[in-house]
Protein backbone atom coordinates (compact mmCIF):
# COMPACT_ATOMS: atom_id res chain seq x y z
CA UNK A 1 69.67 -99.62 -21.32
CA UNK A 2 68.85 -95.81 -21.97
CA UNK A 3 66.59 -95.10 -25.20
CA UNK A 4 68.58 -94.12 -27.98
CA UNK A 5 70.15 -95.09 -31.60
CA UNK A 6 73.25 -95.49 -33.47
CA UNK A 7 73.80 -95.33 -37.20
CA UNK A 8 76.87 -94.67 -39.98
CA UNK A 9 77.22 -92.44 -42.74
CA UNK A 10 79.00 -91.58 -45.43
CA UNK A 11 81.04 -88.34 -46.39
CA UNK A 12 78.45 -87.55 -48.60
CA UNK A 13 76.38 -83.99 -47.53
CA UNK A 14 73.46 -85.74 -48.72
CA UNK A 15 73.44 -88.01 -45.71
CA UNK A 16 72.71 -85.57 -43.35
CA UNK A 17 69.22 -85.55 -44.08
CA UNK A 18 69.20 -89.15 -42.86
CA UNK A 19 70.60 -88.50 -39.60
CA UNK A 20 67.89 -85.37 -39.05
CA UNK A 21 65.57 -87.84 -40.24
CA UNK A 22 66.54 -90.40 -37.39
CA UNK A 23 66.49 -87.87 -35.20
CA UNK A 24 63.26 -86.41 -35.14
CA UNK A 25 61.77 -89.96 -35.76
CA UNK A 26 63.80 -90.73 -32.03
CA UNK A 27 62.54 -86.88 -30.76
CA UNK A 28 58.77 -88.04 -31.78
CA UNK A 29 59.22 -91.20 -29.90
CA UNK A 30 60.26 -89.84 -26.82
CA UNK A 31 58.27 -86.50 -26.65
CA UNK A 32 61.42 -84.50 -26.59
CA UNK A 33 60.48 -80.25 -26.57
CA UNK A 34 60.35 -78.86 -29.93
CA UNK A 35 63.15 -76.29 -28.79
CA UNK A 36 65.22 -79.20 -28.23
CA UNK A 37 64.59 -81.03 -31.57
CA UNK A 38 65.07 -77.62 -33.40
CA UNK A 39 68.34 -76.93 -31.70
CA UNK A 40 70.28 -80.37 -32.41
CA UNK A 41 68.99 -79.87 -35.74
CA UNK A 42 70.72 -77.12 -36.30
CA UNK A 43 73.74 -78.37 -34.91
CA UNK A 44 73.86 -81.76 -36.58
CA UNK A 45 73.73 -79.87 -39.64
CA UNK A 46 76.44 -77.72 -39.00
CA UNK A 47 78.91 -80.00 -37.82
CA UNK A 48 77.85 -82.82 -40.23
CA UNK A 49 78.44 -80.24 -43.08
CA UNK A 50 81.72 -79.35 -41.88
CA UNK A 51 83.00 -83.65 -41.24
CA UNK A 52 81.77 -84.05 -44.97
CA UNK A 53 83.72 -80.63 -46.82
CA UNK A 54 86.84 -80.14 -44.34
CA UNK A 55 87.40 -83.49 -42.74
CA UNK A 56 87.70 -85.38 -45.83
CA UNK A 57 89.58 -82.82 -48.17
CA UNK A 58 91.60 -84.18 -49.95
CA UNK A 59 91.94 -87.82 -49.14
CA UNK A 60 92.80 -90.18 -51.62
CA UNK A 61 90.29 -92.09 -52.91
CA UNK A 62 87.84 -90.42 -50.90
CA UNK A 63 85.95 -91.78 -48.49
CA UNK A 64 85.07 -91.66 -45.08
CA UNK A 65 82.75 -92.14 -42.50
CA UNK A 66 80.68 -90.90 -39.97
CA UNK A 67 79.12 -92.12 -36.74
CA UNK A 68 76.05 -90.83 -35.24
CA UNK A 69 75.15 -91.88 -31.71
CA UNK A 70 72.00 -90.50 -29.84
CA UNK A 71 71.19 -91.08 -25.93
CA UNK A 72 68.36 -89.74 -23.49
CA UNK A 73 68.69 -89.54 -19.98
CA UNK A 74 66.33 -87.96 -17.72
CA UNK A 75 67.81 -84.36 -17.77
CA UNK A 76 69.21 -84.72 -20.48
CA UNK A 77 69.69 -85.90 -24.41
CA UNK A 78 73.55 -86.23 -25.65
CA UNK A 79 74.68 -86.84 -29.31
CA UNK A 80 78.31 -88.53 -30.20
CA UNK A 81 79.75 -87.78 -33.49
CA UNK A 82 82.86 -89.89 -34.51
CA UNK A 83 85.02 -89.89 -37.44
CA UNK A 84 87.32 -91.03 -39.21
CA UNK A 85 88.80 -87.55 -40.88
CA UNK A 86 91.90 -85.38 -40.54
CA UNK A 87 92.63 -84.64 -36.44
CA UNK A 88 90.53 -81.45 -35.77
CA UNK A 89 88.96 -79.71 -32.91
CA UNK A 90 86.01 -77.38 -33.89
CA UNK A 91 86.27 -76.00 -30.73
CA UNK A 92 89.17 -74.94 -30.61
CA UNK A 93 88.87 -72.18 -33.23
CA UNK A 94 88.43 -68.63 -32.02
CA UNK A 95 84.72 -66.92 -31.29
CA UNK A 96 84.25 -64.48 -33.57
CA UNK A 97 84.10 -60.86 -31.99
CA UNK A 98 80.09 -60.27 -32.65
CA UNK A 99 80.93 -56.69 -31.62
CA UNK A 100 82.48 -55.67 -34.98
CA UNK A 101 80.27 -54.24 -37.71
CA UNK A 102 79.63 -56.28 -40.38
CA UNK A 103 82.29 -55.52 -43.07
CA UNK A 104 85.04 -55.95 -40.30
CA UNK A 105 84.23 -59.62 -39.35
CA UNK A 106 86.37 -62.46 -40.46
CA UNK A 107 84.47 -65.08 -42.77
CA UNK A 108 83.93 -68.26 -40.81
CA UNK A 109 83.43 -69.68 -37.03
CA UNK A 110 80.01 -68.02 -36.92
CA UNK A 111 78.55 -72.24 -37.41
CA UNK A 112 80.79 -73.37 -34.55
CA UNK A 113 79.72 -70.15 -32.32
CA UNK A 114 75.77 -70.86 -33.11
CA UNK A 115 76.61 -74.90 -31.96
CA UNK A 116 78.17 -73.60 -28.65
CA UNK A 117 75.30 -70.83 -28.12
CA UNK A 118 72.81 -73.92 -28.76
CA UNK A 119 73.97 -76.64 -26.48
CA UNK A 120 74.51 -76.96 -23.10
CA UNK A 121 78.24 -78.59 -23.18
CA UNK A 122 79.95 -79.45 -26.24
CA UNK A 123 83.38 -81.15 -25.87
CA UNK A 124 86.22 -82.48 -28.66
CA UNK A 125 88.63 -85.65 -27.88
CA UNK A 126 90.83 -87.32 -30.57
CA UNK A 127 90.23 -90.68 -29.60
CA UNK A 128 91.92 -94.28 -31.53
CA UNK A 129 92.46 -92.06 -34.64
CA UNK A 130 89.30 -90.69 -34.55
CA UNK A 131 87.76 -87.37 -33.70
CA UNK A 132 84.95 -87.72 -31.32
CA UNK A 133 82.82 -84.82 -30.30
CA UNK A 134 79.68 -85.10 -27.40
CA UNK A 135 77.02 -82.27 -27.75
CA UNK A 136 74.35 -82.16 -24.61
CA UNK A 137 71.19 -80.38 -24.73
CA UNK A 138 69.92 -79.83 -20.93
CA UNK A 139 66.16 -81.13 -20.84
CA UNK A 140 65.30 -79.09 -17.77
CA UNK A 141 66.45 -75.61 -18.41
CA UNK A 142 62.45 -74.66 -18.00
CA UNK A 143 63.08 -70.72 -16.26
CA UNK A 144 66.47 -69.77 -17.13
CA UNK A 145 67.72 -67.03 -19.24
CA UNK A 146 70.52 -65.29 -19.99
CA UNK A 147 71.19 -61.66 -21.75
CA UNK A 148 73.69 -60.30 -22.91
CA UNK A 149 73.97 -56.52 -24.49
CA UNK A 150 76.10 -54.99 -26.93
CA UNK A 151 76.45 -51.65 -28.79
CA UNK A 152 77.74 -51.23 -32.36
CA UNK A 153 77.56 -47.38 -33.09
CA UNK A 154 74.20 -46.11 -32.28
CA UNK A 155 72.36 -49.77 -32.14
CA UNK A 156 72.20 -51.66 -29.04
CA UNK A 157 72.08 -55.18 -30.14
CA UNK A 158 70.26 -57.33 -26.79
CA UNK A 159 70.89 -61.22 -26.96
CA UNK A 160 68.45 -63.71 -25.42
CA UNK A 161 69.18 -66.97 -24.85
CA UNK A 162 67.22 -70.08 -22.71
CA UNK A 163 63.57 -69.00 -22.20
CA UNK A 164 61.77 -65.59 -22.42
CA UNK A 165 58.69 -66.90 -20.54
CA UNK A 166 56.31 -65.33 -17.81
CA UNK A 167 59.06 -66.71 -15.46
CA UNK A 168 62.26 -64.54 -17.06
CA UNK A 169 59.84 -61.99 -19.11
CA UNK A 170 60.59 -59.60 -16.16
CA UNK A 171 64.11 -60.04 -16.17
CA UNK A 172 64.20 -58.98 -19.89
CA UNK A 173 61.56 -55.86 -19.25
CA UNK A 174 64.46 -54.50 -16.65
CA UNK A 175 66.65 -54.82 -19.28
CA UNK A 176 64.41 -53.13 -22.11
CA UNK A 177 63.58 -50.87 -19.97
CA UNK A 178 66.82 -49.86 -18.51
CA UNK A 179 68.49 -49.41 -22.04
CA UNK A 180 65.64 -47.08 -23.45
CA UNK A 181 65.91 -45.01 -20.10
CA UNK A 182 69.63 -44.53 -20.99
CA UNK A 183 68.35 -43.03 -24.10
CA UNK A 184 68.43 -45.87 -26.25
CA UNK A 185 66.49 -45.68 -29.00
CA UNK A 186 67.75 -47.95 -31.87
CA UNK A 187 67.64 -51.58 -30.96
CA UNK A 188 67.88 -55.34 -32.24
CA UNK A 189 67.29 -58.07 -30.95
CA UNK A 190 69.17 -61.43 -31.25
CA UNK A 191 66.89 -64.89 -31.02
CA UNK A 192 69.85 -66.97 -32.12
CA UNK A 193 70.16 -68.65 -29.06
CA UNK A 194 66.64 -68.05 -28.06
CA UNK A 195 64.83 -72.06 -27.13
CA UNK A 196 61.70 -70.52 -26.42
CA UNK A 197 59.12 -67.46 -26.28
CA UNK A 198 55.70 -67.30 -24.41
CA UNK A 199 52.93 -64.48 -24.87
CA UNK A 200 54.21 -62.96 -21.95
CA UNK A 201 57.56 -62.52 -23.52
CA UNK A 202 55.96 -61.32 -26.95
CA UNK A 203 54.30 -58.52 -24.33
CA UNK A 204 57.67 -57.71 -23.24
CA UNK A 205 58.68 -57.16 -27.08
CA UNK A 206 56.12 -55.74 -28.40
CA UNK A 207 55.66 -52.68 -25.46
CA UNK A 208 59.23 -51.90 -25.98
CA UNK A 209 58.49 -51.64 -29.55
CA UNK A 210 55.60 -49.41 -28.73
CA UNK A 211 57.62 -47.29 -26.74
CA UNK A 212 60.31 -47.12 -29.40
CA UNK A 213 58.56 -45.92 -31.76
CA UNK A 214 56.77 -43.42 -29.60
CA UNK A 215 60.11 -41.68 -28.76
CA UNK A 216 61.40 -41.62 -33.15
């Protein structure tokens, strides 16, 4: 039998603390990276939030309930929500276009965009009258990054995502680099997805900063 635990909630938001309780009590036991623990975190949070104030709304009586189902393998850890409330598929709402300035965004999907930019796969069945939705977070993604650019008027917004170590810290210094020879000169960056950052990555960071502030 693979390491792991099961428990129910309630509708109630308070309950989530439980489950992020359980969880790091099962992360502690098996030694799982901080990156990882931080990550489903997050994402229990989110989702657990959004079970307890949309997925309930306005049942009678209230009620509800929610179960939480955690398994390691050896690449791997996956969580299983399943509940009870209204048929609905968090993933199947639109991304939000990140591209847009700020005061032309639509309010909402930004939680469900952070859960998909956190795990590894994320997948939604309605299952026996209940909606059932498996999050994995990959155990072995030690060397991989990915990065993404964007500009929004003068700003060029860089995205990292995986791990900016002294394995991918030279893929991102091409990148920095290559943006502030193409006369960039105003630039943010996005750790949202971000599992992990090593000294040699904070080198990366901090000469670009150097260099940007040399050229203002």
């Amino acid at each position: 039998m693979r390491p792991g635990f099961r428990m129910t909630i309630g509708a109630d938001r308070s309950e989530i603390a439980r489950v992020n309780a359980a969880f790091a009590e099962f992360a502690d036991a098996h030694a799982l990276p901080a990156a990882v623990r931080r990550s489903m975190n997050v994402v229990l949070d989110e989702l657990l939030t959004n079970t307890s104030v949309y997925g309930f709304a306005g049942r009678e009586g209230g009620g509800g309930e929610v179960t939480v189902e955690a398994e390691l393998r050896t690449d791997r850890v996956s969580v299983t929500l399943t509940d009870d409330g209204r048929p609905f598929d968090p993933f199947g709402v639109a991304a939000p276009d990140t591209a847009l300035p700020v005061e032309e965004r639509q309010i909402g999907g930004f939680g469900i965009h952070l859960v998909r930019r956190l795990m590894d796969e994320v997948s939604y069945h309605r299952r026996a009258d209940r909606n059932v939705v498996v999050l994995t977070k990959l155990l072995t993604r030690g060397g991989f990054m990915e990065i993404t650019t964007r500009t929004q008027q003068d700003v060029t917004v860089v995205a990292f995502a995986g791990n900016l170590d002294s394995n991918t810290s030279p893929q991102a210094q091409q990148t920095l680099d290559g943006i502030l020879a193409g006369g960039g000169r105003k630039m943010v960056i996005d750790f949202t997805a971000l599992d992990y950052i090593s000294s040699a990555g904070l080198r990366v960071l901090l000469g670009t900063a150097k260099q940007l502030r040399g050229a203002a």
